[in-house]
PDB file of N, CA and C in Angstrom:
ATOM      1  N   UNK A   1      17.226   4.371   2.882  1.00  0.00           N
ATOM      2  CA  UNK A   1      16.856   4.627   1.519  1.00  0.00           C
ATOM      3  C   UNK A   1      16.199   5.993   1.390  1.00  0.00           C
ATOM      4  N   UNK A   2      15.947   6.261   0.539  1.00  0.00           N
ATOM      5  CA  UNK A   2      15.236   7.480   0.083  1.00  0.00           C
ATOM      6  C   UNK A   2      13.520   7.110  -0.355  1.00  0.00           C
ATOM      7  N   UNK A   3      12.796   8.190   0.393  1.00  0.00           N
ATOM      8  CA  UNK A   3      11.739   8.365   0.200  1.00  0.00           C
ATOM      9  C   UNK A   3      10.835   9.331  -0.651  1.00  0.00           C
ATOM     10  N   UNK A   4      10.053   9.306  -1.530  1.00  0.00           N
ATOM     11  CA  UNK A   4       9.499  10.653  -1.991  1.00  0.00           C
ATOM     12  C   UNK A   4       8.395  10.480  -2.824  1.00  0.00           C
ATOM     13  N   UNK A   5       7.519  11.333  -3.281  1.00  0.00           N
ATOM     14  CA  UNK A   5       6.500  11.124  -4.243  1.00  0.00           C
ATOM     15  C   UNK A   5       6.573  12.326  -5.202  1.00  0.00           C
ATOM     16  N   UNK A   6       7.772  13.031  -5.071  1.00  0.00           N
ATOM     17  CA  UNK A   6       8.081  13.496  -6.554  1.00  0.00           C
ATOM     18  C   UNK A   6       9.146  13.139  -7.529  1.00  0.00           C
ATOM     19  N   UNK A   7       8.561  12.901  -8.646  1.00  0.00           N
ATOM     20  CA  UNK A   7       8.841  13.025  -9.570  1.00  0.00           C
ATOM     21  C   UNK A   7      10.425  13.490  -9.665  1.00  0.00           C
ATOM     22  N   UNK A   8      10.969  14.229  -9.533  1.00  0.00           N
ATOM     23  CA  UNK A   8      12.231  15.084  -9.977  1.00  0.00           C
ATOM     24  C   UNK A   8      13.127  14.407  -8.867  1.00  0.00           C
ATOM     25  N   UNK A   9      12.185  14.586  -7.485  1.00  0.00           N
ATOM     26  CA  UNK A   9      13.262  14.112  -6.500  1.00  0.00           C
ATOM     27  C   UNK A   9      13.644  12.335  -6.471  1.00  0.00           C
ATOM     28  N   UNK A  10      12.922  11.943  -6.916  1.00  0.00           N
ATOM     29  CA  UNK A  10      13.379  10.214  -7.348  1.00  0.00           C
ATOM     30  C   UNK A  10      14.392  10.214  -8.303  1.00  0.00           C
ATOM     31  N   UNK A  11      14.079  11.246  -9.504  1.00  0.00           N
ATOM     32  CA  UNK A  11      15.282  11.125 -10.202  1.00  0.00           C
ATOM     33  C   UNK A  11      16.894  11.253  -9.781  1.00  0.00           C
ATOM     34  N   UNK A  12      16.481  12.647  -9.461  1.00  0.00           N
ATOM     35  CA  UNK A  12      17.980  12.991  -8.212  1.00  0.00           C
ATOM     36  C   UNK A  12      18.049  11.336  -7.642  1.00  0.00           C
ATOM     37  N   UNK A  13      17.537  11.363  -6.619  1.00  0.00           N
ATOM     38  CA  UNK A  13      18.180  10.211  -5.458  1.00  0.00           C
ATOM     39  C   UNK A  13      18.794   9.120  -6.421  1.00  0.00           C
ATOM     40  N   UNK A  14      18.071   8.395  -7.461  1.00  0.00           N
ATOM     41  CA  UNK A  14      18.335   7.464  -8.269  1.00  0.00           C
ATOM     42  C   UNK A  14      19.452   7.427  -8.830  1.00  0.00           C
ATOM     43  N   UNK A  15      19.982   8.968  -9.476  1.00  0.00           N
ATOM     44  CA  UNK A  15      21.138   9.373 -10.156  1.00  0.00           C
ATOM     45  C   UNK A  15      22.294   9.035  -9.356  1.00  0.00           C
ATOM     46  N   UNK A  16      22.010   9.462  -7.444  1.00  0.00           N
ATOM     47  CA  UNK A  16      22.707  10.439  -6.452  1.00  0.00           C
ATOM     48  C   UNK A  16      23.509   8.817  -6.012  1.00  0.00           C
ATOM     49  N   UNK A  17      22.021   7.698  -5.848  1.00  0.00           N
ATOM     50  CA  UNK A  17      22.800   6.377  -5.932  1.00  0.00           C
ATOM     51  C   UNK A  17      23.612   5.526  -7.080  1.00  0.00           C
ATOM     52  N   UNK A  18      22.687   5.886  -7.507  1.00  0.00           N
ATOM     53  CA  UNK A  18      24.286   5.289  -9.075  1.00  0.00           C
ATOM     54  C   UNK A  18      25.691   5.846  -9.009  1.00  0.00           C
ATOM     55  N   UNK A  19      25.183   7.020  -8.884  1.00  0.00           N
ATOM     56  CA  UNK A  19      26.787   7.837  -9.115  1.00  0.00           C
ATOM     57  C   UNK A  19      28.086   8.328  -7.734  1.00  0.00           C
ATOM     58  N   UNK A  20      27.272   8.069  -6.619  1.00  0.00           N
ATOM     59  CA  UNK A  20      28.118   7.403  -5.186  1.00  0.00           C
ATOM     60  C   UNK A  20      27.961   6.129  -4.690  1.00  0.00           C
ATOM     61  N   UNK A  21      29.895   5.774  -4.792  1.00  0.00           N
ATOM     62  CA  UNK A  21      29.871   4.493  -4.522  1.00  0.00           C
ATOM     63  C   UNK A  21      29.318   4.392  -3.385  1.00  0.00           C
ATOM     64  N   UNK A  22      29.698   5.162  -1.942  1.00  0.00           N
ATOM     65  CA  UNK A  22      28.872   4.561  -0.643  1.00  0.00           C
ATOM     66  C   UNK A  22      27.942   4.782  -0.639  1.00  0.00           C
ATOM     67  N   UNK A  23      26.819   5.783  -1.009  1.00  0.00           N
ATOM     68  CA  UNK A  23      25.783   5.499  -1.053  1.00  0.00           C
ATOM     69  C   UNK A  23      24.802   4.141  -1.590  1.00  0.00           C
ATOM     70  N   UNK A  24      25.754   4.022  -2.342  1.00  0.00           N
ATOM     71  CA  UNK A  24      24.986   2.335  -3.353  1.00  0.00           C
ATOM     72  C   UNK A  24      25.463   1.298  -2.132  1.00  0.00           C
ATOM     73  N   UNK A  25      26.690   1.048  -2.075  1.00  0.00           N
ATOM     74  CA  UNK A  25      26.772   0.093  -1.013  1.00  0.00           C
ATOM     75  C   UNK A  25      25.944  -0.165   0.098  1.00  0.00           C
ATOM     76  N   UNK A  26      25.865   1.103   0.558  1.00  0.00           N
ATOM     77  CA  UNK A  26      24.868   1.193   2.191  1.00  0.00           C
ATOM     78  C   UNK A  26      23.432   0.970   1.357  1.00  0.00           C
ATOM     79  N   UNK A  27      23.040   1.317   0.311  1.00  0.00           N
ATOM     80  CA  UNK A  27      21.928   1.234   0.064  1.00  0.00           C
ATOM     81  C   UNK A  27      21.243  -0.569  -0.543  1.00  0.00           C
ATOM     82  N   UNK A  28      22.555  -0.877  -1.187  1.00  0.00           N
ATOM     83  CA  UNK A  28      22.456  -2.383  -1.516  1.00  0.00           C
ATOM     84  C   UNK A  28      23.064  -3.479  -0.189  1.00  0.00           C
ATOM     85  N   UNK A  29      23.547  -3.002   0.595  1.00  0.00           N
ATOM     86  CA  UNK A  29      23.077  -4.034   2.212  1.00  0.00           C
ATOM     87  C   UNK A  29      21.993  -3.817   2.843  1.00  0.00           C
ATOM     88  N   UNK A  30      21.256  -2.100   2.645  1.00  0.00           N
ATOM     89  CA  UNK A  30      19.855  -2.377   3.377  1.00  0.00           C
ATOM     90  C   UNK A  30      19.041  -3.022   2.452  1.00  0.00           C
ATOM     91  N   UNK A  31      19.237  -3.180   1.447  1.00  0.00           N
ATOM     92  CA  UNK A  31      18.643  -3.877   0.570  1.00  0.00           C
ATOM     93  C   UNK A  31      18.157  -5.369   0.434  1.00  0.00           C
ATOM     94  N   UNK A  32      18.943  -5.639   0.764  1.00  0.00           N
ATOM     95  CA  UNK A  32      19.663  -6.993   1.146  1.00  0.00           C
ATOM     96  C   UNK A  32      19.216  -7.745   2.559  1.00  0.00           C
ATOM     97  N   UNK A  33      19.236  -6.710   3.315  1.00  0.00           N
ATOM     98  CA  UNK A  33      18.827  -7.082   4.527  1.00  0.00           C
ATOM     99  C   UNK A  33      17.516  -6.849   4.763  1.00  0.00           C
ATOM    100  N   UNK A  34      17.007  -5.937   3.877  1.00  0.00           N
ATOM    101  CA  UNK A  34      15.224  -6.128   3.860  1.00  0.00           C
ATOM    102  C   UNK A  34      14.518  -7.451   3.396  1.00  0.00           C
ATOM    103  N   UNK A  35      15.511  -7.442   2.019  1.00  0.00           N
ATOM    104  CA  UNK A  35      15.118  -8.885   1.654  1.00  0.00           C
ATOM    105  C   UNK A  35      15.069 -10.164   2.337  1.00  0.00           C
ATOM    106  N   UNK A  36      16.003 -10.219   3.009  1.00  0.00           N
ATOM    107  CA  UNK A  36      16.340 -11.767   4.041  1.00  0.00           C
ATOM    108  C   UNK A  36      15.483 -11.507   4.898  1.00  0.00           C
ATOM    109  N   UNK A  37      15.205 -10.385   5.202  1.00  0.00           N
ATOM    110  CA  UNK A  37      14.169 -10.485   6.619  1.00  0.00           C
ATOM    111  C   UNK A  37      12.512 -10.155   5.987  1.00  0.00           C
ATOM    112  N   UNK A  38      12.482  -9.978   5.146  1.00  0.00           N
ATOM    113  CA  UNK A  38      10.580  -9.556   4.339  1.00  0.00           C
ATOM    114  C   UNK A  38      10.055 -11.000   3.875  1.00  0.00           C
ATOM    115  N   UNK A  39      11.292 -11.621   3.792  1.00  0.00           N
ATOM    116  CA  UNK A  39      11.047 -12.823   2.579  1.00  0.00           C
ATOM    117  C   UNK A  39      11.931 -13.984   3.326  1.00  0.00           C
ATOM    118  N   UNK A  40      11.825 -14.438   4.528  1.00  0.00           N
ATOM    119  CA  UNK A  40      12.643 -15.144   5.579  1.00  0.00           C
ATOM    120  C   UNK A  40      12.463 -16.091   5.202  1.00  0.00           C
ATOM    121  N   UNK A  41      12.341 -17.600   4.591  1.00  0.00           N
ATOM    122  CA  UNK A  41      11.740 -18.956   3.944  1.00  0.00           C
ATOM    123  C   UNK A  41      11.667 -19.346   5.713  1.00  0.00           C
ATOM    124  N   UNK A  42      12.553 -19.342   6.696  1.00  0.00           N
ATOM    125  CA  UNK A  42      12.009 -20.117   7.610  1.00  0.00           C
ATOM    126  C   UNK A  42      10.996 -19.506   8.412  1.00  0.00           C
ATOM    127  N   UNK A  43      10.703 -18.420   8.236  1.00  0.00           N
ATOM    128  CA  UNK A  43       9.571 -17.460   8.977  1.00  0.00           C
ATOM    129  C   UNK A  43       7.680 -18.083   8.110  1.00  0.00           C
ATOM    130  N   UNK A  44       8.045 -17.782   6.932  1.00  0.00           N
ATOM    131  CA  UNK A  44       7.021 -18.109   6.031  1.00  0.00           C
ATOM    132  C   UNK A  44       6.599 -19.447   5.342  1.00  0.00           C
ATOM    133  N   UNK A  45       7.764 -20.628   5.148  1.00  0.00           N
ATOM    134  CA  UNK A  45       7.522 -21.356   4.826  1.00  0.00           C
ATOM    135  C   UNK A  45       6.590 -22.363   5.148  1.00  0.00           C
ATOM    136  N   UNK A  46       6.251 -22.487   6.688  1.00  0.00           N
ATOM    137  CA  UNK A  46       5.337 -23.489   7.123  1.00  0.00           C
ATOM    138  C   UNK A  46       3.881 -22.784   6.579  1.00  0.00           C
ATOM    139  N   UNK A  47       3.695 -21.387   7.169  1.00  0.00           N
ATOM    140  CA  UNK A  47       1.601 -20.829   6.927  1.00  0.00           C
ATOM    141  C   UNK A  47       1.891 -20.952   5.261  1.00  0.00           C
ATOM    142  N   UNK A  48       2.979 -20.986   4.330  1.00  0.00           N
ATOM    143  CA  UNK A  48       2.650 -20.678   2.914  1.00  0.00           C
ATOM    144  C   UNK A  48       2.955 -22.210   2.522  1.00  0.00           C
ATOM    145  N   UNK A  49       3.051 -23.408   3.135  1.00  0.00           N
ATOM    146  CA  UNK A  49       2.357 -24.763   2.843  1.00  0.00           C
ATOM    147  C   UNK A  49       0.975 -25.126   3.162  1.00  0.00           C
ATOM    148  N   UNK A  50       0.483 -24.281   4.749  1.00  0.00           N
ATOM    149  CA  UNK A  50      -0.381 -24.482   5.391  1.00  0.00           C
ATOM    150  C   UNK A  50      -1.988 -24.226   3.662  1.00  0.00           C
ATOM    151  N   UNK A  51      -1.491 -22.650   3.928  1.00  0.00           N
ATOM    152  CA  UNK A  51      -2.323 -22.019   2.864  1.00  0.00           C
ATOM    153  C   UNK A  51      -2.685 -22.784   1.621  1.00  0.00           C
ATOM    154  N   UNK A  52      -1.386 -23.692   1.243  1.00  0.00           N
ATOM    155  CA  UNK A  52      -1.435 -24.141  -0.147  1.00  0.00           C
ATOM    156  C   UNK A  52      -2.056 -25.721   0.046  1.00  0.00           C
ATOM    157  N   UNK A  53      -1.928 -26.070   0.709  1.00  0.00           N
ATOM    158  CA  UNK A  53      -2.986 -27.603   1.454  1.00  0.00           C
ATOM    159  C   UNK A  53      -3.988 -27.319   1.612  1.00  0.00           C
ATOM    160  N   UNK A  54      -4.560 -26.091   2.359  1.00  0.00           N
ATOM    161  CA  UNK A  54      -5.844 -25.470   2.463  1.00  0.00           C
ATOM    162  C   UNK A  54      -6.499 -25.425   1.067  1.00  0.00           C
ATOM    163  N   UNK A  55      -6.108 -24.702   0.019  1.00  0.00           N
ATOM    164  CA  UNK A  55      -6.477 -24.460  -1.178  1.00  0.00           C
ATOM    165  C   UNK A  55      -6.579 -26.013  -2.171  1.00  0.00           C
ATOM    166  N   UNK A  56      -5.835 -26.416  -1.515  1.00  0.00           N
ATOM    167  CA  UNK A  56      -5.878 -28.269  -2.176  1.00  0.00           C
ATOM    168  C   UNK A  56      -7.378 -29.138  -1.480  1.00  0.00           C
ATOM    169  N   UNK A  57      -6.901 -28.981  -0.445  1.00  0.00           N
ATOM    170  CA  UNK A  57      -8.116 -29.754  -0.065  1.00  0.00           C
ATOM    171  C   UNK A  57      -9.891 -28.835  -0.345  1.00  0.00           C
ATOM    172  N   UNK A  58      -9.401 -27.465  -0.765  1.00  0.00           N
ATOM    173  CA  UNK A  58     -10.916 -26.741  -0.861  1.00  0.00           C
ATOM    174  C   UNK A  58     -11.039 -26.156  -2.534  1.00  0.00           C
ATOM    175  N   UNK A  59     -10.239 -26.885  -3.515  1.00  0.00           N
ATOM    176  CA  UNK A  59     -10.137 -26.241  -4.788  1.00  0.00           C
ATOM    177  C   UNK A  59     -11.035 -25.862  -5.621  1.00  0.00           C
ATOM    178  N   UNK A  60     -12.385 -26.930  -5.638  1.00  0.00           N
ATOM    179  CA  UNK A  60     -13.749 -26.221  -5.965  1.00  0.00           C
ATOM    180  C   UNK A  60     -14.364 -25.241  -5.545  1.00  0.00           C
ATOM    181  N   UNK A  61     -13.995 -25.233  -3.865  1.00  0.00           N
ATOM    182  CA  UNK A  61     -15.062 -23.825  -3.303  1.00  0.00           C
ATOM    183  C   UNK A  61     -14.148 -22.327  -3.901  1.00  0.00           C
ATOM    184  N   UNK A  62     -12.512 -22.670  -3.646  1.00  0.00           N
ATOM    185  CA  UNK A  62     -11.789 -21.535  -4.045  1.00  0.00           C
ATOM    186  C   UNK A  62     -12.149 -21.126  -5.602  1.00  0.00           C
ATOM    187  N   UNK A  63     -12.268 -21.903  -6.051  1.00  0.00           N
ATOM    188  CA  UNK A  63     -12.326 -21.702  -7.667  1.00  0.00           C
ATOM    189  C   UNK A  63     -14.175 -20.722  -8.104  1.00  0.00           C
ATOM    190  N   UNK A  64     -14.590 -21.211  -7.268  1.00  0.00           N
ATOM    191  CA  UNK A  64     -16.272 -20.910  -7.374  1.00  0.00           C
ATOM    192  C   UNK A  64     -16.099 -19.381  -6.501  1.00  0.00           C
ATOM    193  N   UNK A  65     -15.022 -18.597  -5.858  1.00  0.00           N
ATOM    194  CA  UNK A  65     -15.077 -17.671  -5.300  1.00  0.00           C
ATOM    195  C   UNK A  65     -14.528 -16.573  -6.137  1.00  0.00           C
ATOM    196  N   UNK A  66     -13.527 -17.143  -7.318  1.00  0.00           N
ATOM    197  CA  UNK A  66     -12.349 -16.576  -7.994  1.00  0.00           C
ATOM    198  C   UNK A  66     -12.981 -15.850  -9.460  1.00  0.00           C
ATOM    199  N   UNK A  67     -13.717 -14.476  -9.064  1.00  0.00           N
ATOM    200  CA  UNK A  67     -14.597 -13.915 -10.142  1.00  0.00           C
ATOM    201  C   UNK A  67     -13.550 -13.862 -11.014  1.00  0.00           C
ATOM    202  N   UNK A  68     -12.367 -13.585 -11.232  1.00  0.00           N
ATOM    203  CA  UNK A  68     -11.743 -13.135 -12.141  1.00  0.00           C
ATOM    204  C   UNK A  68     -10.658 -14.169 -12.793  1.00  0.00           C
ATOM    205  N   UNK A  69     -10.878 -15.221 -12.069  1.00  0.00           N
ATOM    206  CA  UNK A  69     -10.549 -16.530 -12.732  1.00  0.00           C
ATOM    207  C   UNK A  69     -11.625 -16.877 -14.031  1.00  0.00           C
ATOM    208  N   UNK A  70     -13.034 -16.907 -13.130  1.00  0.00           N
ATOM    209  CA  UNK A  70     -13.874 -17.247 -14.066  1.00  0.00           C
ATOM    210  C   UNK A  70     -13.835 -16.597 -15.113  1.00  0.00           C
ATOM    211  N   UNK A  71     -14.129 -15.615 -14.923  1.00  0.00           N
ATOM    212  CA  UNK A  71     -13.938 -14.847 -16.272  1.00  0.00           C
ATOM    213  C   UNK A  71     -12.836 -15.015 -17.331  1.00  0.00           C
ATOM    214  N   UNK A  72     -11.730 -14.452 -17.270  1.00  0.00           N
ATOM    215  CA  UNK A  72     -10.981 -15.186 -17.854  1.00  0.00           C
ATOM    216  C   UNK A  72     -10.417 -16.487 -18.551  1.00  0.00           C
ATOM    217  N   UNK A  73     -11.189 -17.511 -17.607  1.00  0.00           N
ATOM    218  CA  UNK A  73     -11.547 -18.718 -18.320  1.00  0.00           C
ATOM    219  C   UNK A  73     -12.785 -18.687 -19.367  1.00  0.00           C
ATOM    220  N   UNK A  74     -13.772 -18.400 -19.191  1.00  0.00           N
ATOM    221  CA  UNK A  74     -14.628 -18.181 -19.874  1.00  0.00           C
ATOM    222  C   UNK A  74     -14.253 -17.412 -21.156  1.00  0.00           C
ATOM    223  N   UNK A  75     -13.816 -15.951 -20.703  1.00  0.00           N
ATOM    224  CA  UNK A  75     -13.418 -15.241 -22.259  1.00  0.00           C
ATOM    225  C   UNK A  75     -12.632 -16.134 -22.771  1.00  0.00           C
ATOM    226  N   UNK A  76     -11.442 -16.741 -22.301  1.00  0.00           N
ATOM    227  CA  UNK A  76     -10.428 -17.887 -23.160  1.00  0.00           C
ATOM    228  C   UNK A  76     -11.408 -18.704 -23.849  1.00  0.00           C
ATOM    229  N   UNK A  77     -12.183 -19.509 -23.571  1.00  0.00           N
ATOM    230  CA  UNK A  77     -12.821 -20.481 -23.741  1.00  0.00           C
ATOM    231  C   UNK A  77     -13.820 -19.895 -25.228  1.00  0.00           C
ATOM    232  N   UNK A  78     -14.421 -18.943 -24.949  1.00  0.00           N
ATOM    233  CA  UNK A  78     -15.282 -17.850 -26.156  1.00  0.00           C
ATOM    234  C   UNK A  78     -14.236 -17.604 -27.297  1.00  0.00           C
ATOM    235  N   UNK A  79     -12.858 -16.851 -26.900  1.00  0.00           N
ATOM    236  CA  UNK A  79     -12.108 -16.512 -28.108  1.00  0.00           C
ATOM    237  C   UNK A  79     -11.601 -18.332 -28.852  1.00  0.00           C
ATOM    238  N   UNK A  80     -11.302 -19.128 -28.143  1.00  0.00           N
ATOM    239  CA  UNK A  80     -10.986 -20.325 -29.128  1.00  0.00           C
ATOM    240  C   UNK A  80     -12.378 -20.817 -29.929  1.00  0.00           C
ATOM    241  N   UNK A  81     -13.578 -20.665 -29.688  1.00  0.00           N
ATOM    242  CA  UNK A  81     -14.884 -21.049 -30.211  1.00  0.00           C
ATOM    243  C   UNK A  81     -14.849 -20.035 -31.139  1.00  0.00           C
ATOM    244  N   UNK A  82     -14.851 -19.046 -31.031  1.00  0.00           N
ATOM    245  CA  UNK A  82     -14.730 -18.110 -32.230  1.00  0.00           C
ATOM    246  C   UNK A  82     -13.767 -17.842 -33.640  1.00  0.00           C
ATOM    247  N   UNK A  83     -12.660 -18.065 -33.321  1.00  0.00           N
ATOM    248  CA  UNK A  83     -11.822 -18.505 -33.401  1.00  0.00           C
ATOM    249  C   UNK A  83     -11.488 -19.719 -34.497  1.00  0.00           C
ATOM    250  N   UNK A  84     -12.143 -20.842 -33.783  1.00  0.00           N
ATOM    251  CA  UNK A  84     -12.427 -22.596 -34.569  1.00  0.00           C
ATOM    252  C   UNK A  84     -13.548 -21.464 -35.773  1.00  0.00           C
ATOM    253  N   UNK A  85     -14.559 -21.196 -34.676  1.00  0.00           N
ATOM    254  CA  UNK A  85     -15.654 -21.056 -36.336  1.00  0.00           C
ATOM    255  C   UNK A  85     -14.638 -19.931 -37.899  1.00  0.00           C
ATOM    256  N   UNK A  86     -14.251 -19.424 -37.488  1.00  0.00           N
ATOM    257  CA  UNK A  86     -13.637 -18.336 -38.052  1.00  0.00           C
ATOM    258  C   UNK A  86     -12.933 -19.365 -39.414  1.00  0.00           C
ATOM    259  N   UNK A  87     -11.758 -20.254 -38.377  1.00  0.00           N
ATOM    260  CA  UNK A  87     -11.189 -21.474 -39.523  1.00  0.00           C
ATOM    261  C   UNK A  87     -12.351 -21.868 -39.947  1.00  0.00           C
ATOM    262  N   UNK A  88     -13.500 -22.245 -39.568  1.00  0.00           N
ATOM    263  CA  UNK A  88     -14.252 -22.722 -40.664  1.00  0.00           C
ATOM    264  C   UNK A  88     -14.124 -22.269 -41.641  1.00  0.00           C
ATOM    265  N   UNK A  89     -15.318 -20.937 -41.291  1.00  0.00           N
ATOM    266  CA  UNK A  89     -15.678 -20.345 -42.638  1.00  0.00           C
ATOM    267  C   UNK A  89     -14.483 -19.822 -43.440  1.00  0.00           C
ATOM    268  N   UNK A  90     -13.210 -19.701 -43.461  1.00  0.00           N
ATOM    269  CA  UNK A  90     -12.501 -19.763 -44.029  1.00  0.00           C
ATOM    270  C   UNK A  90     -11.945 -20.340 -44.493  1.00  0.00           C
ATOM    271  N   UNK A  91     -11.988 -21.866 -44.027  1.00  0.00           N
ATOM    272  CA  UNK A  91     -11.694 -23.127 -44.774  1.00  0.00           C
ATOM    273  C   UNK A  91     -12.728 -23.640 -46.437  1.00  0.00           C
ATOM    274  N   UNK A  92     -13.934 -22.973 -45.843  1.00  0.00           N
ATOM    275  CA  UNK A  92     -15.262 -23.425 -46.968  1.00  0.00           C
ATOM    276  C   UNK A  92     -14.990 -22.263 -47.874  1.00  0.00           C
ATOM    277  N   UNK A  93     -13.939 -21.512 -47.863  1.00  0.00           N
ATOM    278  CA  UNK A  93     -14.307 -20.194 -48.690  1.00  0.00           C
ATOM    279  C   UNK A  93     -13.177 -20.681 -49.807  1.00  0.00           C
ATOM    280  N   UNK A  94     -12.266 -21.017 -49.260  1.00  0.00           N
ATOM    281  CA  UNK A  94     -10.971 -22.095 -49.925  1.00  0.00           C
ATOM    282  C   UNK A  94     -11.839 -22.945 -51.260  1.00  0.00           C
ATOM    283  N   UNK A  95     -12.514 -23.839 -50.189  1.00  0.00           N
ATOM    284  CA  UNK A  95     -13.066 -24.926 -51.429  1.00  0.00           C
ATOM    285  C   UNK A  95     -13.816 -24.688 -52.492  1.00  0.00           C
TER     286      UNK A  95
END
């Protein structure tokens, strides 16, 4: 594949693969073959059950670690309270 951190030269390469067929080919089997081997299900599948049993059996401590869970729950939780009051007072403004 092609490597780079400019700008102009990504464009080129990008173009250079669209617009040659062997280049796309060779470039969509290494492609391909990165994938089957980065993302192997029988390589990964057992530690990424392991992990997910782990997180089952420890879901309170994980959850109590997860600053940016909390948060997000929390702001959710603030915008629907705000939110409800809002229908209020707009409901009493009706009547």
């Amino acid at each position: 594949g092609f490597i780079t951190g400019d700008l102009t030269e990504f464009v080129n390469y990008a173009v250079q693969v669209f617009n040659d067929k062997d280049v796309w080919n060779s470039s969509q089997k290494t492609g391909i073959y990165i994938i089957n081997n980065r993302f192997n299900k029988e390589q990964h599948h057992q530690r990424f059950n392991m992990v997910l049993n782990q997180l089952k059996t420890k879901l309170s401590a994980h959850r109590d670690r997860n600053f940016t869970g909390k948060m997000l729950k929390h702001h959710l939780h603030k915008s629907t309270y705000y939110m409800s009051r809002f229908i209020e007072e707009k409901n009493k403004l009706k009547n």
